[in-house]
PDB file of N, CA and C in Angstrom:
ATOM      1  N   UNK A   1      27.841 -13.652  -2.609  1.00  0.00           N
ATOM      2  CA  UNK A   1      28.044 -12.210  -2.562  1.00  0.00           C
ATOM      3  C   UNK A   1      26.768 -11.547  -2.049  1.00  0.00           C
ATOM      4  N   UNK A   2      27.326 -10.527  -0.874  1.00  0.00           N
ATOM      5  CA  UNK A   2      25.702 -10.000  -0.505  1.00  0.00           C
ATOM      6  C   UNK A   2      25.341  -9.058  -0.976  1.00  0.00           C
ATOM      7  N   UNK A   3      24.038  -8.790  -1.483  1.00  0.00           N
ATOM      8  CA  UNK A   3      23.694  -7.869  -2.182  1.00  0.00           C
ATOM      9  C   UNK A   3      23.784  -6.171  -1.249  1.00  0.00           C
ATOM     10  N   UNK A   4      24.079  -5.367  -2.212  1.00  0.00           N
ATOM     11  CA  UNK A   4      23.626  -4.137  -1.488  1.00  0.00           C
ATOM     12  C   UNK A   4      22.622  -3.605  -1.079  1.00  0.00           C
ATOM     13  N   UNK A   5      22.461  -2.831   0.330  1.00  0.00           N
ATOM     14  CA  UNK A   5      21.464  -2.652   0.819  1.00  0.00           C
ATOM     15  C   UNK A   5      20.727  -1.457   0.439  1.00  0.00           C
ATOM     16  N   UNK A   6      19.825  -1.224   0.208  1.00  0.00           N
ATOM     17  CA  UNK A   6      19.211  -0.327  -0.262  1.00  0.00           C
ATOM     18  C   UNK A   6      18.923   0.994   0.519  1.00  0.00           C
ATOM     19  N   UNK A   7      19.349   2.176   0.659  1.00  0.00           N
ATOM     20  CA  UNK A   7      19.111   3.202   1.642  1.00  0.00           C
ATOM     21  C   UNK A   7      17.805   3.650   2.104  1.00  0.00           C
ATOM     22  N   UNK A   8      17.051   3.585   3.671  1.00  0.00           N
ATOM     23  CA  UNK A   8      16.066   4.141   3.715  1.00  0.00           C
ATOM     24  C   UNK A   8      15.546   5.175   2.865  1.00  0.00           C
ATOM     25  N   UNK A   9      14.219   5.343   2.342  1.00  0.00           N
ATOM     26  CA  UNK A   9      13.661   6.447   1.952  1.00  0.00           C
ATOM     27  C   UNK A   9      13.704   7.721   3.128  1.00  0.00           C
ATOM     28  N   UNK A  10      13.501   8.979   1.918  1.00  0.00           N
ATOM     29  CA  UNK A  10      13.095  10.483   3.459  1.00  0.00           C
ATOM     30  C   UNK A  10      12.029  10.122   3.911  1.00  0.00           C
ATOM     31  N   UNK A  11      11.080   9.085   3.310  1.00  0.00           N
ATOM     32  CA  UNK A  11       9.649   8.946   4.402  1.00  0.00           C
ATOM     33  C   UNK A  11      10.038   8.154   5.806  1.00  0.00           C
ATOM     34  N   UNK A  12      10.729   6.883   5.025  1.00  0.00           N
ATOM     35  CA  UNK A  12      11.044   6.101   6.326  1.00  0.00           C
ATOM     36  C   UNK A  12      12.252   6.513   7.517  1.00  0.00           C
ATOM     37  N   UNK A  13      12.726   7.891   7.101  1.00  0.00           N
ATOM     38  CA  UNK A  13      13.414   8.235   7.564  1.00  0.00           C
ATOM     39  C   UNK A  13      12.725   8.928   8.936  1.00  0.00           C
ATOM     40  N   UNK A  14      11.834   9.973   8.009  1.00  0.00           N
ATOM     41  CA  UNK A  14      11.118  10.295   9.225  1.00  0.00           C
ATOM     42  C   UNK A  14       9.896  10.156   9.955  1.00  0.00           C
ATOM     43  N   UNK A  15       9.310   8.569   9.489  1.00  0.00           N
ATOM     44  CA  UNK A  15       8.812   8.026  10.462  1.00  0.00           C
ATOM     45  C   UNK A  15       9.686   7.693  11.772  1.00  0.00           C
ATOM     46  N   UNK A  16      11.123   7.125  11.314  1.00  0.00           N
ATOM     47  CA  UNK A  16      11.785   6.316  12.227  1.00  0.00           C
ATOM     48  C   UNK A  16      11.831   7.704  13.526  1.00  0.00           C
ATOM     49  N   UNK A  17      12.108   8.801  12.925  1.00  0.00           N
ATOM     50  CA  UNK A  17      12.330  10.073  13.726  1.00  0.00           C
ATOM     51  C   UNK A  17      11.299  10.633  14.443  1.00  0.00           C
ATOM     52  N   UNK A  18       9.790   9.769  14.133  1.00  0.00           N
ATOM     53  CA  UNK A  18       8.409  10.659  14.504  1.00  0.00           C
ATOM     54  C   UNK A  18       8.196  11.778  14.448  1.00  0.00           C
ATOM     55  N   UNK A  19       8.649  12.169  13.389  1.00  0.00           N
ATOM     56  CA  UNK A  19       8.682  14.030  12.784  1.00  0.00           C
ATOM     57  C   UNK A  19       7.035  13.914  11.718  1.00  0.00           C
ATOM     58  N   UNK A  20       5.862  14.431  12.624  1.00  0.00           N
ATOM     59  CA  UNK A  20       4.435  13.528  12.113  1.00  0.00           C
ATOM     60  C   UNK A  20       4.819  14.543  11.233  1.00  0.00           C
ATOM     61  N   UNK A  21       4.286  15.932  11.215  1.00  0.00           N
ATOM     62  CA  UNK A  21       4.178  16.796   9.949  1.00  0.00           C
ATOM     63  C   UNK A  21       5.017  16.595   8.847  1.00  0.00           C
ATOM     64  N   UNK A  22       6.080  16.368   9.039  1.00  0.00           N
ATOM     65  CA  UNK A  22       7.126  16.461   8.077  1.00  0.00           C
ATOM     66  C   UNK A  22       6.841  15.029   7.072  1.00  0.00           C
ATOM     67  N   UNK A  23       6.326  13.575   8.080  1.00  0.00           N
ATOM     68  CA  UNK A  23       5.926  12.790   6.921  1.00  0.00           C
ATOM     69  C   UNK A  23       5.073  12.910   6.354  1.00  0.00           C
ATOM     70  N   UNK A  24       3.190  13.947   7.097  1.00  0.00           N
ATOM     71  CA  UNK A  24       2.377  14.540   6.169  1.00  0.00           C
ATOM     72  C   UNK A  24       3.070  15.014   5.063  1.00  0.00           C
ATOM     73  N   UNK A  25       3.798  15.873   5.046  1.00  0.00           N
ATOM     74  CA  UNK A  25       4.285  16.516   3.777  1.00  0.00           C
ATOM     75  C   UNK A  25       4.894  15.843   2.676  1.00  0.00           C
ATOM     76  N   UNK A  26       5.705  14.844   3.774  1.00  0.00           N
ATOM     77  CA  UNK A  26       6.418  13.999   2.332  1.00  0.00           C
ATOM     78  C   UNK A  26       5.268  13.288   1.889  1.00  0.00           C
ATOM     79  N   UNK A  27       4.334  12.553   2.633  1.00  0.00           N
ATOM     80  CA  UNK A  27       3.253  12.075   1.635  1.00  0.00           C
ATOM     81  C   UNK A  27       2.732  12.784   0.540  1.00  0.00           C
ATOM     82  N   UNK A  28       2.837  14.136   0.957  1.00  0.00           N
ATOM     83  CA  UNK A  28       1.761  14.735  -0.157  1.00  0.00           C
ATOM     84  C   UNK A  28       2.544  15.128  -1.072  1.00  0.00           C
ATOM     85  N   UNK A  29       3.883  15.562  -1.196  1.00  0.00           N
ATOM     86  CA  UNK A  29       5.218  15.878  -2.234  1.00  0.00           C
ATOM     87  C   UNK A  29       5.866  14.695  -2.498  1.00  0.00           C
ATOM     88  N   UNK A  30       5.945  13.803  -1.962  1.00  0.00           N
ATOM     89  CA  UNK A  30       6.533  12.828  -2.793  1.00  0.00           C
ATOM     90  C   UNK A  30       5.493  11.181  -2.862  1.00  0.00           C
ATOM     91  N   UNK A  31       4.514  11.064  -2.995  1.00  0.00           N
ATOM     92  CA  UNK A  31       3.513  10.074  -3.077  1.00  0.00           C
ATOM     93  C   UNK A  31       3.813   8.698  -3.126  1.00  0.00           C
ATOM     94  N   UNK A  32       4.651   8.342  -4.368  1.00  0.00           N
ATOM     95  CA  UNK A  32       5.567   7.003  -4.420  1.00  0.00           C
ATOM     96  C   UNK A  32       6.327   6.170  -3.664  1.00  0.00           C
ATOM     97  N   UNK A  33       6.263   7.086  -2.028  1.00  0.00           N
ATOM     98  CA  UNK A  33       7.308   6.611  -1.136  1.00  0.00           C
ATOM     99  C   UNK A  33       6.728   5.574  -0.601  1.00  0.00           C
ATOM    100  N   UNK A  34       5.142   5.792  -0.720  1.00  0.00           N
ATOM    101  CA  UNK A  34       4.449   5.101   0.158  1.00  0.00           C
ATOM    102  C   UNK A  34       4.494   3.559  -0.391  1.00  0.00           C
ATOM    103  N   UNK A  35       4.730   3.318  -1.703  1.00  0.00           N
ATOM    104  CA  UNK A  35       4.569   2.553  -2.230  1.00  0.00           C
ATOM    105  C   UNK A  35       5.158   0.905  -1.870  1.00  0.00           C
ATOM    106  N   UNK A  36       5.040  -0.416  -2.377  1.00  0.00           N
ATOM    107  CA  UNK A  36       5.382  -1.212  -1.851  1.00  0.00           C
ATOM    108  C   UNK A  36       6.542  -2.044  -2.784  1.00  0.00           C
ATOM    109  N   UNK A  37       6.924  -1.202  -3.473  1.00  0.00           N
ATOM    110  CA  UNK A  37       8.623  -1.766  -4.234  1.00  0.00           C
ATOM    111  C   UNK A  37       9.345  -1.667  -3.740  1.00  0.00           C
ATOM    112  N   UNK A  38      10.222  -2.503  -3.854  1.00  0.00           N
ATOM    113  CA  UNK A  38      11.438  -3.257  -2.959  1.00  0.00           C
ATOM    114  C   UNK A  38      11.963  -1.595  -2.583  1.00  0.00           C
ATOM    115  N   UNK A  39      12.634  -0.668  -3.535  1.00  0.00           N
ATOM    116  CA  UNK A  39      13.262   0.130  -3.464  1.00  0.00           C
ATOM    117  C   UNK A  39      12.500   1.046  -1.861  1.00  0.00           C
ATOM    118  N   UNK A  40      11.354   0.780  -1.896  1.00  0.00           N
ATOM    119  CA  UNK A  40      10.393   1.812  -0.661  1.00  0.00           C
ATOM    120  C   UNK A  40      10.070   1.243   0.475  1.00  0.00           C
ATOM    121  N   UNK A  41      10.450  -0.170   0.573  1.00  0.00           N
ATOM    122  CA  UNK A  41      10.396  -1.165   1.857  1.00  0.00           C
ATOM    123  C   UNK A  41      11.948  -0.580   2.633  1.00  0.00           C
ATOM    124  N   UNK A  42      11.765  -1.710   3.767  1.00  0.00           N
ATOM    125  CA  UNK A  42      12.832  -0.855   4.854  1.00  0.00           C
ATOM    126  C   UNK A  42      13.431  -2.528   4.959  1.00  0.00           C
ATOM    127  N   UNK A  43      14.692  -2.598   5.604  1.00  0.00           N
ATOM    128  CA  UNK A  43      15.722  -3.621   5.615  1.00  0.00           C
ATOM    129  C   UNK A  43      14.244  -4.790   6.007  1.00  0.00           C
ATOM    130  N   UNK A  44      13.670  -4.902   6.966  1.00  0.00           N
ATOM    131  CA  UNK A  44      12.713  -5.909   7.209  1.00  0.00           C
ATOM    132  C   UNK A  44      11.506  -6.256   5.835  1.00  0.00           C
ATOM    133  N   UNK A  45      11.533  -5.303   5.429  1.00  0.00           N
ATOM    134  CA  UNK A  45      10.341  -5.517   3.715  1.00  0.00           C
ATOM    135  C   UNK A  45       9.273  -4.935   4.538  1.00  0.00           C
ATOM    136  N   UNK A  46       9.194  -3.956   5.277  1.00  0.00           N
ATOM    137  CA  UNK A  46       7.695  -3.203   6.176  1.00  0.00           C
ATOM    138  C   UNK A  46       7.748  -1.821   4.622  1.00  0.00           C
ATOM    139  N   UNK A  47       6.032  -1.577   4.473  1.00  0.00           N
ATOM    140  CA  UNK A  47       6.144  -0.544   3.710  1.00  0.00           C
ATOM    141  C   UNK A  47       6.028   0.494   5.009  1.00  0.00           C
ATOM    142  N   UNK A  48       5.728   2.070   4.104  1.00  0.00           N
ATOM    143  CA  UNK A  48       5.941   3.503   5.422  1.00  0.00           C
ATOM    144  C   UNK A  48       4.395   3.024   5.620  1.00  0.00           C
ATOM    145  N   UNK A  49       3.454   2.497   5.757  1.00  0.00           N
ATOM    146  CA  UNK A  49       2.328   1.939   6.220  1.00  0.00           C
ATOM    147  C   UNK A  49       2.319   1.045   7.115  1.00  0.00           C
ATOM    148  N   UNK A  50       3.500   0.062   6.776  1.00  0.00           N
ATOM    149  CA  UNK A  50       3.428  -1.417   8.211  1.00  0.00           C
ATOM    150  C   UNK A  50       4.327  -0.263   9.007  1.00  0.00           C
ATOM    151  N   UNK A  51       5.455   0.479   8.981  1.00  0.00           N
ATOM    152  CA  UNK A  51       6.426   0.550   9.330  1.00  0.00           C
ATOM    153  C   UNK A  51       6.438   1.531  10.789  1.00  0.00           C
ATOM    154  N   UNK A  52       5.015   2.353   9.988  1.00  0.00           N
ATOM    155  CA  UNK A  52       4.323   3.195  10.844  1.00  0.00           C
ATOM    156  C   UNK A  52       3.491   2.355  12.295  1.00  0.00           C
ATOM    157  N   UNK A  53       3.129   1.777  12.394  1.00  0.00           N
ATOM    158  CA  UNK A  53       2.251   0.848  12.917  1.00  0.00           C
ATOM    159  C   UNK A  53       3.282   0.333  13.474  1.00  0.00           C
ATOM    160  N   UNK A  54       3.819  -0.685  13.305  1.00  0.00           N
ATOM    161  CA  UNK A  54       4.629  -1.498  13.629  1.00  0.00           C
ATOM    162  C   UNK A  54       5.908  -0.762  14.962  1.00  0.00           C
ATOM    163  N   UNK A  55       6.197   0.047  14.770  1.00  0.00           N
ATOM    164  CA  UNK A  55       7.367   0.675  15.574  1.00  0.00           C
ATOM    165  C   UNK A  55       6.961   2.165  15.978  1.00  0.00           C
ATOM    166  N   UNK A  56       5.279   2.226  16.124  1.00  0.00           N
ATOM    167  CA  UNK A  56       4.998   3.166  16.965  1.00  0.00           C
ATOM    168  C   UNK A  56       3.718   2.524  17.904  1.00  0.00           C
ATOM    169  N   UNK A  57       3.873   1.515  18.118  1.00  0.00           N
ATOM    170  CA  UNK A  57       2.908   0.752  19.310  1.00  0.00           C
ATOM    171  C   UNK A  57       2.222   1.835  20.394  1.00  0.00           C
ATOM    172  N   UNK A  58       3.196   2.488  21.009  1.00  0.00           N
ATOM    173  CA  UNK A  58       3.178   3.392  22.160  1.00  0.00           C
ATOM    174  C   UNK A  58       2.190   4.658  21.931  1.00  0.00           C
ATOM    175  N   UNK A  59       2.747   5.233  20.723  1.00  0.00           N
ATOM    176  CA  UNK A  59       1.696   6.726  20.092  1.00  0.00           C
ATOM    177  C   UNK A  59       0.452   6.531  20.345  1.00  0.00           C
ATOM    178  N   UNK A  60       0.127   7.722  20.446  1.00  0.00           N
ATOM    179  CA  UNK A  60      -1.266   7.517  20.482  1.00  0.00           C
ATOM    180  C   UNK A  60      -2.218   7.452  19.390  1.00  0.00           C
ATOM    181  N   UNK A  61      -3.356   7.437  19.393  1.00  0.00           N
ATOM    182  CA  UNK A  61      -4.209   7.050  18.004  1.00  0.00           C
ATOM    183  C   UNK A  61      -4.239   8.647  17.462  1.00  0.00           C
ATOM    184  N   UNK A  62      -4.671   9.620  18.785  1.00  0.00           N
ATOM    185  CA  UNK A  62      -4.615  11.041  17.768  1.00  0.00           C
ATOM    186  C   UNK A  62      -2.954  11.672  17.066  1.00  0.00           C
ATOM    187  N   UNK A  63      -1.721  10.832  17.432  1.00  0.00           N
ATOM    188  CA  UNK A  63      -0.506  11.320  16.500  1.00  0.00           C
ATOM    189  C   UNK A  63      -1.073  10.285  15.378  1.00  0.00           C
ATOM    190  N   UNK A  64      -1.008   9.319  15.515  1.00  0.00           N
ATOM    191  CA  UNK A  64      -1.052   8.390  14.434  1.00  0.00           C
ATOM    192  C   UNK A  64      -2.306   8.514  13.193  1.00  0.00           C
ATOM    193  N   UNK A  65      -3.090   9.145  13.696  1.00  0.00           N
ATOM    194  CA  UNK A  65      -4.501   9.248  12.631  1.00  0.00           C
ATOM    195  C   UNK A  65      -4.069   9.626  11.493  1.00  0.00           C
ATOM    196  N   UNK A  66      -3.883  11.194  11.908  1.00  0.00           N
ATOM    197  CA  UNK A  66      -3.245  12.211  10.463  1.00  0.00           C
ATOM    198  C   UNK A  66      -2.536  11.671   9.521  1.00  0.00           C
ATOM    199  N   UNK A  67      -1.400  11.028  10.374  1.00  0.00           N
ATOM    200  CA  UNK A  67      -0.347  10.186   9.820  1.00  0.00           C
ATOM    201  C   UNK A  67      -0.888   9.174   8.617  1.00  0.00           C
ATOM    202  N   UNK A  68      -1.594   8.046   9.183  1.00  0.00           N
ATOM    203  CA  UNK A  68      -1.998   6.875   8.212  1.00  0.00           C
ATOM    204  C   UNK A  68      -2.894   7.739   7.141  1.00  0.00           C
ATOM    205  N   UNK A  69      -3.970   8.429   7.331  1.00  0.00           N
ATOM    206  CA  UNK A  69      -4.819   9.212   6.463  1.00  0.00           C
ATOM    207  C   UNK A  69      -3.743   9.601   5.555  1.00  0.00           C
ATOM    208  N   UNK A  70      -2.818  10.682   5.598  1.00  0.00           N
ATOM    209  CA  UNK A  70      -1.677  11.261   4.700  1.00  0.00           C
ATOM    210  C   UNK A  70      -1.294   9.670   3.525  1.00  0.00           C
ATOM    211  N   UNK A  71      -0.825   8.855   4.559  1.00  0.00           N
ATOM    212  CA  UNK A  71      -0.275   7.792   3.698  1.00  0.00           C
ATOM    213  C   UNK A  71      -1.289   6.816   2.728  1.00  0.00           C
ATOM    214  N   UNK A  72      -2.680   6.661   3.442  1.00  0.00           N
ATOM    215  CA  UNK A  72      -2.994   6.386   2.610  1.00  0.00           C
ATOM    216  C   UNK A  72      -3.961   7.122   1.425  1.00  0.00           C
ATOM    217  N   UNK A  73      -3.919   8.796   1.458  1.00  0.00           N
ATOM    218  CA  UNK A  73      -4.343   9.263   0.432  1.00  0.00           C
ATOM    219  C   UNK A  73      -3.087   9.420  -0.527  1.00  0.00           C
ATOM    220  N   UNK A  74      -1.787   9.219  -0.208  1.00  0.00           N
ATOM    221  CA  UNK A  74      -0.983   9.447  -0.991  1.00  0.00           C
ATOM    222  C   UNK A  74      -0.766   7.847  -1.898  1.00  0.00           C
ATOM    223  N   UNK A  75      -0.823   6.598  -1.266  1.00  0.00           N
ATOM    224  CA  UNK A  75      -1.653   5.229  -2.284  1.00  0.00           C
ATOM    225  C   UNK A  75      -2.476   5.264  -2.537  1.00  0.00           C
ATOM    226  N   UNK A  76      -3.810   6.256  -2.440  1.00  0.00           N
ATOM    227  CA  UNK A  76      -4.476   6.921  -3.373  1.00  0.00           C
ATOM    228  C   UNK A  76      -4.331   7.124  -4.477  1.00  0.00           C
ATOM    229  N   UNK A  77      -3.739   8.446  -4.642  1.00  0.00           N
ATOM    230  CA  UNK A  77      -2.757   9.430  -5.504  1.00  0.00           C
ATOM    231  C   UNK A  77      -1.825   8.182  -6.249  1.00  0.00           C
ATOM    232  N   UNK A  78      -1.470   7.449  -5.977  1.00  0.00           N
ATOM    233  CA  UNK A  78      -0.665   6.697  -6.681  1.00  0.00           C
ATOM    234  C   UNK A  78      -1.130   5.394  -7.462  1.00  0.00           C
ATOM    235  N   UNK A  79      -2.038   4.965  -6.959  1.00  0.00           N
ATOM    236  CA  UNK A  79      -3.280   4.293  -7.617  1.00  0.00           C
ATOM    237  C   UNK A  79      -2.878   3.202  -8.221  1.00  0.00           C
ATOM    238  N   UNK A  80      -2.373   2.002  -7.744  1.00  0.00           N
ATOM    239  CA  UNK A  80      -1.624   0.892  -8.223  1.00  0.00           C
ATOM    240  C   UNK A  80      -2.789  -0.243  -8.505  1.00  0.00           C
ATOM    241  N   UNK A  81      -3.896   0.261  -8.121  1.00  0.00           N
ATOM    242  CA  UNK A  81      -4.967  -0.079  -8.645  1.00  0.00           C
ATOM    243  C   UNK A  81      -5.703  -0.546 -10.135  1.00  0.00           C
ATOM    244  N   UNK A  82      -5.104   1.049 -10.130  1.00  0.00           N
ATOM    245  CA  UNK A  82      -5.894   1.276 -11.668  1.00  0.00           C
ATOM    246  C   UNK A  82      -5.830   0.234 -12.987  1.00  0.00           C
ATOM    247  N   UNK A  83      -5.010  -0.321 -12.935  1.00  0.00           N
ATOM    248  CA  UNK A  83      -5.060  -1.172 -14.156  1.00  0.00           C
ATOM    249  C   UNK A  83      -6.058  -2.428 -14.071  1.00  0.00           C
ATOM    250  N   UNK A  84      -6.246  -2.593 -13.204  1.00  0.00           N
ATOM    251  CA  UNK A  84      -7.210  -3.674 -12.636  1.00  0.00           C
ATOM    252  C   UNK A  84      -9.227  -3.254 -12.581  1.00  0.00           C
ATOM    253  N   UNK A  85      -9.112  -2.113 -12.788  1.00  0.00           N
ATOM    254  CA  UNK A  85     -10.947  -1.677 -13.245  1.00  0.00           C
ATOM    255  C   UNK A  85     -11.214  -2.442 -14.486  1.00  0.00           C
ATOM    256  N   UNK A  86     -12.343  -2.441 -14.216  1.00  0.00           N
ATOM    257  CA  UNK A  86     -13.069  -2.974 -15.468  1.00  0.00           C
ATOM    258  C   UNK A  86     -13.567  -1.636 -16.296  1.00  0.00           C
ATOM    259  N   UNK A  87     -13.575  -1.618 -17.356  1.00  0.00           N
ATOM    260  CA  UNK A  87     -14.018  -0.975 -18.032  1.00  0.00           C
ATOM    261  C   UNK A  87     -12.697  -0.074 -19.422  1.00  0.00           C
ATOM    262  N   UNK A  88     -13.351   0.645 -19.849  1.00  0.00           N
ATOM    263  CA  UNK A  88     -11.883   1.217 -20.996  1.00  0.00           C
ATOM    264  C   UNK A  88     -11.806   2.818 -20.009  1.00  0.00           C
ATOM    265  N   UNK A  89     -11.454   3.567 -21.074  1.00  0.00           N
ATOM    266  CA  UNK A  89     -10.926   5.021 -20.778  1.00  0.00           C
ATOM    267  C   UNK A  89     -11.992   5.593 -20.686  1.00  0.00           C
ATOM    268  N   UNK A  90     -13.317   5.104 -21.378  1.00  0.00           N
ATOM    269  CA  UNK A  90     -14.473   6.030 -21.349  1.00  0.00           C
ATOM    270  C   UNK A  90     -15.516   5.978 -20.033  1.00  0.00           C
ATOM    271  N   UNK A  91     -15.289   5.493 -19.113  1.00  0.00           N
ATOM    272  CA  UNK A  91     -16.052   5.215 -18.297  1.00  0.00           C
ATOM    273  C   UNK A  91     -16.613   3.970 -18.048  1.00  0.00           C
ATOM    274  N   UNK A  92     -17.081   3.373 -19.408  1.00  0.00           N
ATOM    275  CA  UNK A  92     -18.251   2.234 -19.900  1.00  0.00           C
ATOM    276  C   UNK A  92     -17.980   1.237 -19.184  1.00  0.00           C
ATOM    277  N   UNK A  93     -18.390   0.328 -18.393  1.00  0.00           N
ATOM    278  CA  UNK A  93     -18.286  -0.892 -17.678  1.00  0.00           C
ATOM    279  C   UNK A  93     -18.534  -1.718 -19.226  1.00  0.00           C
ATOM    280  N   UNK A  94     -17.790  -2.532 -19.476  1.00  0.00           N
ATOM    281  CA  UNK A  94     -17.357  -3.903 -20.685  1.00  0.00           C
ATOM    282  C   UNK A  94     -17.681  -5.209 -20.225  1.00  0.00           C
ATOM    283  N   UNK A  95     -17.268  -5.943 -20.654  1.00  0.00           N
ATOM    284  CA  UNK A  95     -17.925  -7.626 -20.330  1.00  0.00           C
ATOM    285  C   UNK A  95     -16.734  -7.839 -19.645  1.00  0.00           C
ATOM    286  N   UNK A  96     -17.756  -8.000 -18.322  1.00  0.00           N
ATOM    287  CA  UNK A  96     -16.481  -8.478 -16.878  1.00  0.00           C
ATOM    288  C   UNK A  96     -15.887  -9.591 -16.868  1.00  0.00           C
ATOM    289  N   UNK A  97     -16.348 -10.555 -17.733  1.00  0.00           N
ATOM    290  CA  UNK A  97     -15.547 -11.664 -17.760  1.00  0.00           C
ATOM    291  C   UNK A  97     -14.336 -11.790 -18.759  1.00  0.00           C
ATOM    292  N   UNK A  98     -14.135 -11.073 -19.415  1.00  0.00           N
ATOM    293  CA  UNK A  98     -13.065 -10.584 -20.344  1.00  0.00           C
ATOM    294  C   UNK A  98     -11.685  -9.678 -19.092  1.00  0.00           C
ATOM    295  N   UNK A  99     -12.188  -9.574 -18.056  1.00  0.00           N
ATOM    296  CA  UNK A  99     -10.962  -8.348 -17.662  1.00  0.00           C
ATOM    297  C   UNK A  99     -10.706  -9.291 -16.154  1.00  0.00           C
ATOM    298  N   UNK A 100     -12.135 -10.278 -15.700  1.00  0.00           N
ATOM    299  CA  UNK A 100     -12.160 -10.853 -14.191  1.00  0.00           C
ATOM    300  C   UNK A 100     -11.632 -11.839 -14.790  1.00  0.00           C
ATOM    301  N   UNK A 101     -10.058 -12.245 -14.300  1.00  0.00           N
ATOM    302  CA  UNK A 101      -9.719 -14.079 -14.436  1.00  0.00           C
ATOM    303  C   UNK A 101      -9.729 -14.619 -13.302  1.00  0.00           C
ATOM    304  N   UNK A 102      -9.888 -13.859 -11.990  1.00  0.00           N
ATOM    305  CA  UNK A 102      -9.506 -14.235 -10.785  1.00  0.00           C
ATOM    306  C   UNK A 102     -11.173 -14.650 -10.063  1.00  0.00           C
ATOM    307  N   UNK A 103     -12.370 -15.072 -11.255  1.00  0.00           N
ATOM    308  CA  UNK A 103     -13.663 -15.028 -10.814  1.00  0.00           C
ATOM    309  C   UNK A 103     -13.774 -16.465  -9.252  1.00  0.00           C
ATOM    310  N   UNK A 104     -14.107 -16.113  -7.849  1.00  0.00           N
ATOM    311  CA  UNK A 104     -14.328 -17.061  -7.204  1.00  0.00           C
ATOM    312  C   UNK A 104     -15.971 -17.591  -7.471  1.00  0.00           C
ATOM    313  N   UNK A 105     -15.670 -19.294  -7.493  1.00  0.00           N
ATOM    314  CA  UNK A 105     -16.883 -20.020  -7.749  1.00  0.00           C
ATOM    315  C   UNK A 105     -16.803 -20.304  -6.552  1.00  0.00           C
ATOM    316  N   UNK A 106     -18.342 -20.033  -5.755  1.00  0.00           N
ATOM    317  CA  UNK A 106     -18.917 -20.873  -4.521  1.00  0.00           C
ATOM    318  C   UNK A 106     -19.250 -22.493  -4.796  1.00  0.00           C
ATOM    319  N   UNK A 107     -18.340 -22.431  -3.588  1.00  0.00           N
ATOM    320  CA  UNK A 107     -18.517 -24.351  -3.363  1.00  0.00           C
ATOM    321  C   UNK A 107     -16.930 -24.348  -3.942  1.00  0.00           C
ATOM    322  N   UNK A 108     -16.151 -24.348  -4.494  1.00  0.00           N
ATOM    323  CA  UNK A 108     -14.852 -24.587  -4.926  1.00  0.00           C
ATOM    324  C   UNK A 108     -13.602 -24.521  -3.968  1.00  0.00           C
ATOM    325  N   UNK A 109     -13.032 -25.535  -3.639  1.00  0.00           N
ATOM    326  CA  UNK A 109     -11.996 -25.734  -2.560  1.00  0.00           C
ATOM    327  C   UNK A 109     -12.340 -25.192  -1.371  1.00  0.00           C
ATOM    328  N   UNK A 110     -13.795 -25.667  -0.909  1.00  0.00           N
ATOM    329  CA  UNK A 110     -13.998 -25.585   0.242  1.00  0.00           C
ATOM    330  C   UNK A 110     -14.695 -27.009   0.895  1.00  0.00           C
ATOM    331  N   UNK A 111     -14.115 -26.876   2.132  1.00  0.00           N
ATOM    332  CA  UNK A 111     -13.655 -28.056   2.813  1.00  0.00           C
ATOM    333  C   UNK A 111     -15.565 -28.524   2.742  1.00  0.00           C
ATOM    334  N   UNK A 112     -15.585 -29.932   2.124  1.00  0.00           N
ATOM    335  CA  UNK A 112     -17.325 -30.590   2.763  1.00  0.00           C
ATOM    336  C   UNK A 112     -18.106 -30.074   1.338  1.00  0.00           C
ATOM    337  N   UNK A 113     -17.722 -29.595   0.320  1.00  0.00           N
ATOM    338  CA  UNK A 113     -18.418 -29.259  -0.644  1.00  0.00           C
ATOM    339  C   UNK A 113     -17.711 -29.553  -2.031  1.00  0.00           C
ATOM    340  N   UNK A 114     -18.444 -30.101  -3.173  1.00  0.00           N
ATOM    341  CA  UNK A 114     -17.547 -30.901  -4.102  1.00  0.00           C
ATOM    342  C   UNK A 114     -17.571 -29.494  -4.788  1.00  0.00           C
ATOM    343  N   UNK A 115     -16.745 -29.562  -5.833  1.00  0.00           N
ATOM    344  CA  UNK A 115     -16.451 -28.336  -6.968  1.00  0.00           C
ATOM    345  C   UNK A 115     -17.457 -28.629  -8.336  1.00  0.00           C
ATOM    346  N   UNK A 116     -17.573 -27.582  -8.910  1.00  0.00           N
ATOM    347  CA  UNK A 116     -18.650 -28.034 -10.121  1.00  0.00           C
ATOM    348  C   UNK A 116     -17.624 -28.410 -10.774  1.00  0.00           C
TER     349      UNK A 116
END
């Protein structure tokens, strides 16, 4: 059974349309569009960031500037980041090895060098 397809977003709508202002705006009124959950990807899985890029080759860099800036202050604004800082609510930087599990050791799975 094939699953249902999920309806473009109004962002990806009007990228597809090259209506630049109008996706400034939706960046800045609706922020989440930009985002990269299934629901905000387009039939190929491009977010309004690849999607932009990707299927405006031709534009020029001054339509396209405004554009990416908008989108990415609006993954800014949306900050999918945030849970990943070190530190608590107060500012305080905490013991980084408590919050870093992803720490890279030099020399480790690299080709000609043994691992500690």
């Amino acid at each position: 059974m094939a699953s249902a397809k999920t309806p473009p977003t109004e962002l990806m709508n009007l990228i597809e349309k090259r209506k630049w202002p109008d996706v400034i705006h939706r960046c800045q009124t609706d922020p989440q569009e930009v985002g990269s959950a299934r629901g905000f990807r387009n039939d190929r899985g491009y977010t309004a960031l690849h999607a932009l890029v990707a299927y405006n080759q031709t534009a020029s860099g001054e339509e396209l500037v405004p554009v990416i800036k908008a989108i990415l202050r609006a993954a800014d604004e949306i900050n999918y980041g945030a849970e990943f800082r070190l530190g608590g609510n107060d500012g305080e930087v905490k013991d980084e090895t408590k919050f870093n599990t992803n720490e890279i050791v030099e020399g480790e799975d690299s080709p000609g060098k043994e691992a500690r």
